[in-house]
Protein backbone atom coordinates (compact mmCIF):
# COMPACT_ATOMS: atom_id res chain seq x y z
CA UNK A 1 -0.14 28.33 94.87
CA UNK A 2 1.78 28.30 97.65
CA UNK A 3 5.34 29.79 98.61
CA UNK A 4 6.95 26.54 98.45
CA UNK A 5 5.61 25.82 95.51
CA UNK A 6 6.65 29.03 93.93
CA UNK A 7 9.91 28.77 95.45
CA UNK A 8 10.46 25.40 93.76
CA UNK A 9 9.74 26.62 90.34
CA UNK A 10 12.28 29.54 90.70
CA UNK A 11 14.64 27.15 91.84
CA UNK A 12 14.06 25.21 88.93
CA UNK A 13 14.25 27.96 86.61
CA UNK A 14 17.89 28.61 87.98
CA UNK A 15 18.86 25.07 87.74
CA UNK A 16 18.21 24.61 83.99
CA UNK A 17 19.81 27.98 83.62
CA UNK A 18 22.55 26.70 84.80
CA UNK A 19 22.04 23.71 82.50
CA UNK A 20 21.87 25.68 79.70
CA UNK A 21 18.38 23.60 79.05
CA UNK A 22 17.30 26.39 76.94
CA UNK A 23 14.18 24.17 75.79
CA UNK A 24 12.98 23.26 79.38
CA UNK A 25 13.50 27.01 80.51
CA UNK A 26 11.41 28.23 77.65
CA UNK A 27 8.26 25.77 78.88
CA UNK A 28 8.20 27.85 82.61
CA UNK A 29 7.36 31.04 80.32
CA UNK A 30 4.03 31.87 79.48
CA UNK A 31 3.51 33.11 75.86
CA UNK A 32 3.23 37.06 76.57
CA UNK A 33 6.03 36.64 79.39
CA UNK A 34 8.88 40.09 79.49
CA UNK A 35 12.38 39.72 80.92
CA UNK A 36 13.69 43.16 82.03
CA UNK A 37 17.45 43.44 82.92
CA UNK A 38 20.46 46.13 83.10
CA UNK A 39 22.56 43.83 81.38
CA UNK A 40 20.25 42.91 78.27
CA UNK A 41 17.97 45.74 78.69
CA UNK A 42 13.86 44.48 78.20
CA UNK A 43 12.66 41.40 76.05
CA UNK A 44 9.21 40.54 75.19
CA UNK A 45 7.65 37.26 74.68
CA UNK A 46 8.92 33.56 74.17
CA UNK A 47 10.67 34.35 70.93
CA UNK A 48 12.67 37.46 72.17
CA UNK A 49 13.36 36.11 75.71
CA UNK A 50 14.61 32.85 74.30
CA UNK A 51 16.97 34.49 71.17
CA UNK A 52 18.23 36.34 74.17
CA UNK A 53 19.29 33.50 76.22
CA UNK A 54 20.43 31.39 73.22
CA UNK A 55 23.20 34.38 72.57
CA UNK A 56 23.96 34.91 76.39
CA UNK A 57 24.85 31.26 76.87
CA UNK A 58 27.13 31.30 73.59
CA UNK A 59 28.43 34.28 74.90
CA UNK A 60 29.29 32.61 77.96
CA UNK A 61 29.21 29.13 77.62
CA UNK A 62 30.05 28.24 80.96
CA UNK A 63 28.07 31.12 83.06
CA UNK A 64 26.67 29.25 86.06
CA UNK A 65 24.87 30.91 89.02
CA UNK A 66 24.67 30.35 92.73
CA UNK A 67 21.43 31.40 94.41
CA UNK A 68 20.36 31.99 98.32
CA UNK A 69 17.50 33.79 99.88
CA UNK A 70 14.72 32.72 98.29
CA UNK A 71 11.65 34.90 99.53
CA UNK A 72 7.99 35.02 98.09
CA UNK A 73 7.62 39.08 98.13
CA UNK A 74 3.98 39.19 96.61
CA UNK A 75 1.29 36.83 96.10
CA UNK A 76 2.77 35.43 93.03
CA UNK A 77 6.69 36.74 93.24
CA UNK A 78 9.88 34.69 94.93
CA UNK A 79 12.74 37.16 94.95
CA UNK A 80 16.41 35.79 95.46
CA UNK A 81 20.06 36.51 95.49
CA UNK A 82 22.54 35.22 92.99
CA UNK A 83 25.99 35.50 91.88
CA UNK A 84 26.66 34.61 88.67
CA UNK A 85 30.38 33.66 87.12
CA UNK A 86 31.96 32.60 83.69
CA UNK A 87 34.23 33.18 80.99
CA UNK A 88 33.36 35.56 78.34
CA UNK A 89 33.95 33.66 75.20
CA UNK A 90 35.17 36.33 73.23
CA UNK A 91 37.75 37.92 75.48
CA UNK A 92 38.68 34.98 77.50
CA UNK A 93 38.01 37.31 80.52
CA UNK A 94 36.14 36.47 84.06
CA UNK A 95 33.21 37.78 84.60
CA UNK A 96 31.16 38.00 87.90
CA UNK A 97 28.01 39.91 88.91
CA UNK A 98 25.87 39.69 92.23
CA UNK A 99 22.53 41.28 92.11
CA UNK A 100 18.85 40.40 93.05
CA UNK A 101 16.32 38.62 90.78
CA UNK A 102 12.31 38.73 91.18
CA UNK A 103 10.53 36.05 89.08
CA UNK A 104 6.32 36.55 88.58
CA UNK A 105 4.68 33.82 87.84
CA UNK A 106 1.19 33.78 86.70
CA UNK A 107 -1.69 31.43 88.30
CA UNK A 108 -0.79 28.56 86.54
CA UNK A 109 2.88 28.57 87.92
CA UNK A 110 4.48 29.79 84.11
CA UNK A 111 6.56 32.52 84.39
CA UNK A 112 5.14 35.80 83.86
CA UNK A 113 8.16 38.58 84.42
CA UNK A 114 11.52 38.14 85.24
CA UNK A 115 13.02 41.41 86.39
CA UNK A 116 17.22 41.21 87.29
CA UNK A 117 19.17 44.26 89.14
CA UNK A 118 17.86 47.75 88.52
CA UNK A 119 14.81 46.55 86.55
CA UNK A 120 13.48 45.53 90.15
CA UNK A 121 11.45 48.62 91.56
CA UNK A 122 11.32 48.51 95.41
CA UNK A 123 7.70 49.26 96.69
C-alpha cells in the first residue's frame, strides 16, 4: 500500500470518530488490533477497544477532533497531529487535549495499533 492510501484510511478513521460511527470504526480494526493511550491506558482486541470507545463517546458526547500533518513514518504507519475538544458530560466542563497519534495498519489496510501521546515511542 501506498502512503496515500494509508493516509486516507487514517483520515477516515478520524472522520467516523468524529461521527461517533462506532460500527464503521470497529470494521478498520483487525481482530487482534491494541489501542495504547495515556488517557485510557492499553486495550486489546475488537471487544475491549470498542467498550472503550462506546464509554468515551458517552462520556463526551460531543468530543470532535481536528487533525493536520499527516505523515507515513514506517512502511505501514501515518502519524498525525490532532486536537481534540468537548464537553465532559458529567461535569459540564471543557475539555481540550493536543497530542500526536500513530495508527499501524496491517497489509490488508485494517488497523493494527493505535498508539495516542506518551504510548508513542520515538525511534
Amino acid at each position: 500500500m501506498n502512503s496515500k492510501h494509508l493516509i486516507s484510511l487514517a483520515e477516515q478513521y478520524v472522520s467516523l470518530s468524529n461521527a461517533h460511527n462506532l460500527e464503521e470504526i470497529m470494521l478498520l480494526f483487525s481482530e487482534g488490533a491494541n489501542y495504547s493511550s495515556s488517557f485510557v491506558d492499553e486495550k486489546q482486541g475488537t471487544v475491549a477497544i470498542k467498550s472503550m470507545m462506546q464509554k468515551f463517546f458517552l462520556s463526551i458526547p460531543n468530543v470532535h477532533w481536528q487533525t493536520n500533518n499527516y505523515q507515513l513514518t514506517q512502511p505501514h504507519t501515518v502519524r498525525f497531529n490532532f486536537e481534540m475538544t468537548g464537553t465532559d458530560k458529567k461535569s459540564g466542563e471543557c475539555v481540550s487535549r493536543s497530542d500526536i497519534e500513530e495508527i499501524e495498519f496491517d497489509s490488508q489496510g485494517l488497523i493494527r495499533s493505535v498508539k495516542v501521546g506518551s504510548a508513542i515511542i520515538f525511534i
